[in-house]
N, C-alpha and C. Protein backbone atom coordinates (compact mmCIF):
# COMPACT_ATOMS: atom_id res chain seq x y z
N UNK A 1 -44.47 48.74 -111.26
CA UNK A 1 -44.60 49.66 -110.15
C UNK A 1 -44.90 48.85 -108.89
N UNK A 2 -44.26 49.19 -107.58
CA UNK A 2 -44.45 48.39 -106.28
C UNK A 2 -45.29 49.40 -105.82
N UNK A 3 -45.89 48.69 -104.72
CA UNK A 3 -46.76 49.40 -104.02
C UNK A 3 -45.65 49.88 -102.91
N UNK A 4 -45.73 50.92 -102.09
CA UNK A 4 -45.28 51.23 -100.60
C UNK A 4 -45.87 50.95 -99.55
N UNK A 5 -45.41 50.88 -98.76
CA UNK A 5 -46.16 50.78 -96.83
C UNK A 5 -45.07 51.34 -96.31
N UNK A 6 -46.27 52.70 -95.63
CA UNK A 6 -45.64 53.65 -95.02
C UNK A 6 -45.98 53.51 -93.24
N UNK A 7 -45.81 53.69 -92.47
CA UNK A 7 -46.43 53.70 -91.43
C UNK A 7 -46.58 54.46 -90.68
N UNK A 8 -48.54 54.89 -90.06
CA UNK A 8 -48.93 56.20 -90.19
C UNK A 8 -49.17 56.41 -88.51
N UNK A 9 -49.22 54.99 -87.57
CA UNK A 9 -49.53 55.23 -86.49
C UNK A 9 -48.44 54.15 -85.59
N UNK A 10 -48.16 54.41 -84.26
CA UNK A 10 -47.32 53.45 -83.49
C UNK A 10 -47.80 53.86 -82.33
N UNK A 11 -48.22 53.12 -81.29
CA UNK A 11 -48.56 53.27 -79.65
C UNK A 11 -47.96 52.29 -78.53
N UNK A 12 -47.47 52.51 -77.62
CA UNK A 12 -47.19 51.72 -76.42
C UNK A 12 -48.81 52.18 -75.12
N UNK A 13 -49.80 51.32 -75.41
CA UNK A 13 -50.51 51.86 -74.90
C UNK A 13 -50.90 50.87 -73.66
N UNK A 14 -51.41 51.56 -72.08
CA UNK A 14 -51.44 50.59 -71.00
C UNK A 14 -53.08 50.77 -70.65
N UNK A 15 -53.45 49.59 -70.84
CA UNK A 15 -54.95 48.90 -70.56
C UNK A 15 -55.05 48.52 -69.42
N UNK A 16 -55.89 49.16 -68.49
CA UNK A 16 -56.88 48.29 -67.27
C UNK A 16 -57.67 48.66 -66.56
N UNK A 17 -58.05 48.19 -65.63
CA UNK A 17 -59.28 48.38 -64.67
C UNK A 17 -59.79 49.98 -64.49
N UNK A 18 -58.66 50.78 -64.86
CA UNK A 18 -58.96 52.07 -64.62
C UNK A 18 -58.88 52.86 -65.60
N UNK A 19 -59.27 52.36 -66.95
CA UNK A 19 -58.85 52.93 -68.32
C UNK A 19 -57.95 52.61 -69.15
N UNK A 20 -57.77 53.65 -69.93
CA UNK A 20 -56.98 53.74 -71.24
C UNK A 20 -56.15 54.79 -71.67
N UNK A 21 -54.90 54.37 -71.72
CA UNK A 21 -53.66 55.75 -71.88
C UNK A 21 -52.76 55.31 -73.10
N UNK A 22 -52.18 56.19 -73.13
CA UNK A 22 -51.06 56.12 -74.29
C UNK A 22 -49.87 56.51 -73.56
N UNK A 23 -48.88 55.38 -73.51
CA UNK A 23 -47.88 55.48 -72.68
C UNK A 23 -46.48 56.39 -73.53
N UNK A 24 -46.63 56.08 -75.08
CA UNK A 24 -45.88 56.42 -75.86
C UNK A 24 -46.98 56.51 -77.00
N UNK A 25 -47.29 57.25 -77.96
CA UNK A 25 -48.22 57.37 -79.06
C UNK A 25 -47.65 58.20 -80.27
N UNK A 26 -47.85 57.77 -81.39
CA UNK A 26 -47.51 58.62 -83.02
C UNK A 26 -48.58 58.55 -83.60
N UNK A 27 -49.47 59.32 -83.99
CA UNK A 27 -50.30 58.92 -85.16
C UNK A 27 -51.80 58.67 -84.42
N UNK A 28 -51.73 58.49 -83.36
CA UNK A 28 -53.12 58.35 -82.85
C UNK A 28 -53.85 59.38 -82.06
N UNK A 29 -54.78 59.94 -82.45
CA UNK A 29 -55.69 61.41 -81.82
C UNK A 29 -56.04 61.14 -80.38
N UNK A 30 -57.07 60.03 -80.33
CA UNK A 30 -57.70 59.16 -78.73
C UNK A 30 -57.94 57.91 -78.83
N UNK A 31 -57.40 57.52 -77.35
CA UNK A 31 -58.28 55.92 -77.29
C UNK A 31 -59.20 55.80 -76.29
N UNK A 32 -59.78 55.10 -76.21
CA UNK A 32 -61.02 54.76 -75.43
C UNK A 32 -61.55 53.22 -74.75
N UNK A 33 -61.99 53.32 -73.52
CA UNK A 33 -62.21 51.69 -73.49
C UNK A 33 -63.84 51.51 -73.21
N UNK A 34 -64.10 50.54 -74.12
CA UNK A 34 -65.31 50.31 -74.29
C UNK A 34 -66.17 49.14 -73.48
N UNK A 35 -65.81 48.48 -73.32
CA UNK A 35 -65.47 47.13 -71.82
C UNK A 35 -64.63 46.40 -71.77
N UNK A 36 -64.58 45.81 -70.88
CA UNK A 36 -63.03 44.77 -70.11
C UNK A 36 -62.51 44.15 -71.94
N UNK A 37 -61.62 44.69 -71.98
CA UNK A 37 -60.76 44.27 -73.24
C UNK A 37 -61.08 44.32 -74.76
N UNK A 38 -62.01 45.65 -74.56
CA UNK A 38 -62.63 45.99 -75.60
C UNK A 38 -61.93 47.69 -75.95
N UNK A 39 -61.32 48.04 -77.03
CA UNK A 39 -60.77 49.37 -76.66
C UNK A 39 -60.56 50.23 -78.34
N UNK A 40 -61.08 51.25 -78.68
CA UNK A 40 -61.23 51.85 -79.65
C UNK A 40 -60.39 53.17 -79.44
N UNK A 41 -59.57 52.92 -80.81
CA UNK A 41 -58.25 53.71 -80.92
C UNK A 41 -58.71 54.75 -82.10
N UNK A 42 -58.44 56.29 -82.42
CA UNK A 42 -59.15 57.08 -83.09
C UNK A 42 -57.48 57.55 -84.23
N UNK A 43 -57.08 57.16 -84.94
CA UNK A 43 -56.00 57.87 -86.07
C UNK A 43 -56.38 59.12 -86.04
N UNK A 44 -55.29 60.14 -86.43
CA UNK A 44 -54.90 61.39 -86.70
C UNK A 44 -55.97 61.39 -87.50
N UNK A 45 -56.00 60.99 -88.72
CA UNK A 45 -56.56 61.17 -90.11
C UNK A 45 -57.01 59.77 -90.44
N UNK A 46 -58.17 60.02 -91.41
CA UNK A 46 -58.54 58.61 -91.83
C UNK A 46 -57.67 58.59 -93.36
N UNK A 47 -58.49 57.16 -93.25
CA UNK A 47 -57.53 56.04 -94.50
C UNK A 47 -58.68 55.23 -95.15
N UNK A 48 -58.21 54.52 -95.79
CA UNK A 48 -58.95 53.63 -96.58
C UNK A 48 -58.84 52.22 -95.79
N UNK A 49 -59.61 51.34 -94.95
CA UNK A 49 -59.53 50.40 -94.19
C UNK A 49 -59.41 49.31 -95.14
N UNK A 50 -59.09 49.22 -96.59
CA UNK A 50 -58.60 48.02 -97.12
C UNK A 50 -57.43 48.20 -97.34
N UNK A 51 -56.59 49.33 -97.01
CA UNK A 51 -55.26 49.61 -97.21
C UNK A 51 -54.72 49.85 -96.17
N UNK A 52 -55.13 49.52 -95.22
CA UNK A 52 -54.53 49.58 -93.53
C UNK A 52 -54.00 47.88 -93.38
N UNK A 53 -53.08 47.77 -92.75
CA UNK A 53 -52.09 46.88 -92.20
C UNK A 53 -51.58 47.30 -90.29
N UNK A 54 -52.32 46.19 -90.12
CA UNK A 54 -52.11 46.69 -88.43
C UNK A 54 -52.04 45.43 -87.56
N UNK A 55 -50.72 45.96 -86.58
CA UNK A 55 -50.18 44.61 -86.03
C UNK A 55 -50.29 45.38 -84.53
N UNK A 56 -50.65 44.27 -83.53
CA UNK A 56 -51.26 44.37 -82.15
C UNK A 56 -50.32 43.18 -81.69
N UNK A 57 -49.71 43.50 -80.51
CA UNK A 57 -49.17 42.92 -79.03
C UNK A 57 -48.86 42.83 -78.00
N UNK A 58 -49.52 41.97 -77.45
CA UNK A 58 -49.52 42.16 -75.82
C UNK A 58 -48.59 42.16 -75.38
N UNK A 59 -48.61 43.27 -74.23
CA UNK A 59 -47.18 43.77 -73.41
C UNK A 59 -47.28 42.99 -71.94
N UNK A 60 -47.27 41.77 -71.79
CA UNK A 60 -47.93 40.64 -70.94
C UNK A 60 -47.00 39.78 -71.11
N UNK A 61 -46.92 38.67 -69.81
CA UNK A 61 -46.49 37.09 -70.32
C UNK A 61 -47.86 36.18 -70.09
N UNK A 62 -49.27 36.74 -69.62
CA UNK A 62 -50.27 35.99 -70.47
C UNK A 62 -50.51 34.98 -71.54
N UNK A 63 -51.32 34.31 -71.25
CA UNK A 63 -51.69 33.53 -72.48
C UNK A 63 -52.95 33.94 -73.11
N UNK A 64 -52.89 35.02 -73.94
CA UNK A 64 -54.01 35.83 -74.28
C UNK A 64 -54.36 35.82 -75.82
N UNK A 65 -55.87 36.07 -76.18
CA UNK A 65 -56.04 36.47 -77.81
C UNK A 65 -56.17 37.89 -78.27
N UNK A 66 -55.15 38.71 -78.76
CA UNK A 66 -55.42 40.16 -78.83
C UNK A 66 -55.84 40.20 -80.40
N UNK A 67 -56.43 41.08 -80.74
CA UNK A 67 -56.60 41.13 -82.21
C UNK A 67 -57.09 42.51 -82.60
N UNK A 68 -56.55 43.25 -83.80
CA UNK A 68 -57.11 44.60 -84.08
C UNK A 68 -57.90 44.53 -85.20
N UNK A 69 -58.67 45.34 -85.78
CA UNK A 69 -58.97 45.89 -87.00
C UNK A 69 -59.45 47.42 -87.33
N UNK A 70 -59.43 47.70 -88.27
CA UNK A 70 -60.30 48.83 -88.96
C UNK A 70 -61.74 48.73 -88.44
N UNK A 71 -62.43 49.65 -88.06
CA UNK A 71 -64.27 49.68 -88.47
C UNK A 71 -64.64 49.33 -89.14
N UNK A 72 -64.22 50.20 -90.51
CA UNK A 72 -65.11 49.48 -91.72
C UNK A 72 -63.96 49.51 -92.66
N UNK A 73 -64.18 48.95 -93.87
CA UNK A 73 -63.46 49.20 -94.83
C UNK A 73 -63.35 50.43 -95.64
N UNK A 74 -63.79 51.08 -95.66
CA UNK A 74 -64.15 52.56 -96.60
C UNK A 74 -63.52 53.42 -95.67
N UNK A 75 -63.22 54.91 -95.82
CA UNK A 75 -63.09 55.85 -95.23
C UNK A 75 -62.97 55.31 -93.51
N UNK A 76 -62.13 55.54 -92.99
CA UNK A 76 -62.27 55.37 -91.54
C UNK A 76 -60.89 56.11 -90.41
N UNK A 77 -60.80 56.36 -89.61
CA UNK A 77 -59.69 56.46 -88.85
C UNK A 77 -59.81 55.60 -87.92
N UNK A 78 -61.17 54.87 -87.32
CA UNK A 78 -61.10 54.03 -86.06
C UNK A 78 -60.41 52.70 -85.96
N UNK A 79 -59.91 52.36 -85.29
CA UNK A 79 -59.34 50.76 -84.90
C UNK A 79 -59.63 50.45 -83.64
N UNK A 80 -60.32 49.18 -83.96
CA UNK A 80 -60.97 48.22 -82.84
C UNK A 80 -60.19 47.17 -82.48
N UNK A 81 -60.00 47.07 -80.85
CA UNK A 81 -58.72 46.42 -80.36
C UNK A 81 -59.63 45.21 -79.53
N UNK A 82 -59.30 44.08 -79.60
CA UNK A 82 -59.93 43.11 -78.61
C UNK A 82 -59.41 41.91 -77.73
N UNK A 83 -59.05 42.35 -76.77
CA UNK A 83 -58.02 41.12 -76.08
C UNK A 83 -59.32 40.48 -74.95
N UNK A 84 -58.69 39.28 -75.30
CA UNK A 84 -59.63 37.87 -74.36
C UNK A 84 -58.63 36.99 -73.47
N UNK A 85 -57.99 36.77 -72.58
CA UNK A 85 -57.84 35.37 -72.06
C UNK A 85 -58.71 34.67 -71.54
N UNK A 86 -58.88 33.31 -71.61
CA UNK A 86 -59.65 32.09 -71.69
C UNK A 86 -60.89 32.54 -71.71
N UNK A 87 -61.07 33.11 -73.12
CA UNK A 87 -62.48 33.36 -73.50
C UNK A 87 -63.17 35.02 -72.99
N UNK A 88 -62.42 35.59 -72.16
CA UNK A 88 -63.13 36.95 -71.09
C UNK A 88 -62.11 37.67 -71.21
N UNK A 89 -62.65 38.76 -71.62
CA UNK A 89 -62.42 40.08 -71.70
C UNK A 89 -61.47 40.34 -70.81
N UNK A 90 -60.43 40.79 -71.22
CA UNK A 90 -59.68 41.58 -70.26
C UNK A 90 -58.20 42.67 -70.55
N UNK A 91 -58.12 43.29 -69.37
CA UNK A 91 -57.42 44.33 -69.84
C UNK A 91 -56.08 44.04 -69.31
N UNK A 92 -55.26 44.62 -70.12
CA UNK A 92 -54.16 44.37 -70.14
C UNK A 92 -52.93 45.30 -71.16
N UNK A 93 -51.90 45.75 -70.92
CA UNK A 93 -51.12 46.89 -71.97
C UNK A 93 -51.45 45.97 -73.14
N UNK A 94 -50.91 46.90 -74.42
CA UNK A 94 -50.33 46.23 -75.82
C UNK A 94 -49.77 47.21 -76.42
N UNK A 95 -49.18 46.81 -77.33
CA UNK A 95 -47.58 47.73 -78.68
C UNK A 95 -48.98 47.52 -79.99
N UNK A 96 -49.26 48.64 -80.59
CA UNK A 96 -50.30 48.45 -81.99
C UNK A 96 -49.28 49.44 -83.04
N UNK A 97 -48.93 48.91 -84.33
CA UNK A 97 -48.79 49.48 -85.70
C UNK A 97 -49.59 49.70 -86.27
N UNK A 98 -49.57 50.71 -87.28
CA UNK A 98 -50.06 50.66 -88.67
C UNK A 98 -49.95 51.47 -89.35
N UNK A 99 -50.23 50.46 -90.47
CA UNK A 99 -49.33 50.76 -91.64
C UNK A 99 -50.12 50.83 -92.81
N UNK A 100 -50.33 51.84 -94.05
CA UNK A 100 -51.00 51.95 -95.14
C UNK A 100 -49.99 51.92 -95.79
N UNK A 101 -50.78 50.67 -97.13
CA UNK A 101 -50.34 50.39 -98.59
C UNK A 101 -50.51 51.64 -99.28
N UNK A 102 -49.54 51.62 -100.27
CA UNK A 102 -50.04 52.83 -101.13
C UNK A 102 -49.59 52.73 -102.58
């Protein structure tokens, strides 16, 4: 038996100085920005955060570190988004997937 990956959320979302929007969104309820390149994304429905698969990219020609995850591993819908160039926080769009194993 294979496992599947289905994919439950997709966003074109634009980050900056003046907040947080969803330029294009599937699957995601709200996002939120928490400080300069700090930004918490809320799923429709939760999942199991060891069975989430989630890919983040900056919509930039920056030289930046973006990175997502789950909250926690157990029960969750939240995803925590964190982009830095040279070390500081900052805002900037990004494209986020995800995708649950099943």
């Amino acid at each position: 038996m294979s496992d599947k990956v289905e994919l439950i959320a997709a966003a074109q979302v634009n980050a900056d100085a003046g907040g947080i929007a969803f330029k294009s969104n599937f699957g995601f309820k709200t996002a939120a920005k928490n400080a300069a390149g700090v930004y918490e994304l809320n799923l429709d429905d939760k999942h199991d955060g060891h069975k989430l698969v989630i890919n983040v990219t900056p919509n930039n020609l920056a030289e930046n570190a973006i990175q997502a995850s789950p909250a926690s591993s157990g029960d969750t819908r939240v995803i925590n988004v964190t982009n830095f160039v040279s070390g500081t926080g900052a805002d900037t769009p990004f494209f986020i997937t995800v995708y649950r194993v099943r």
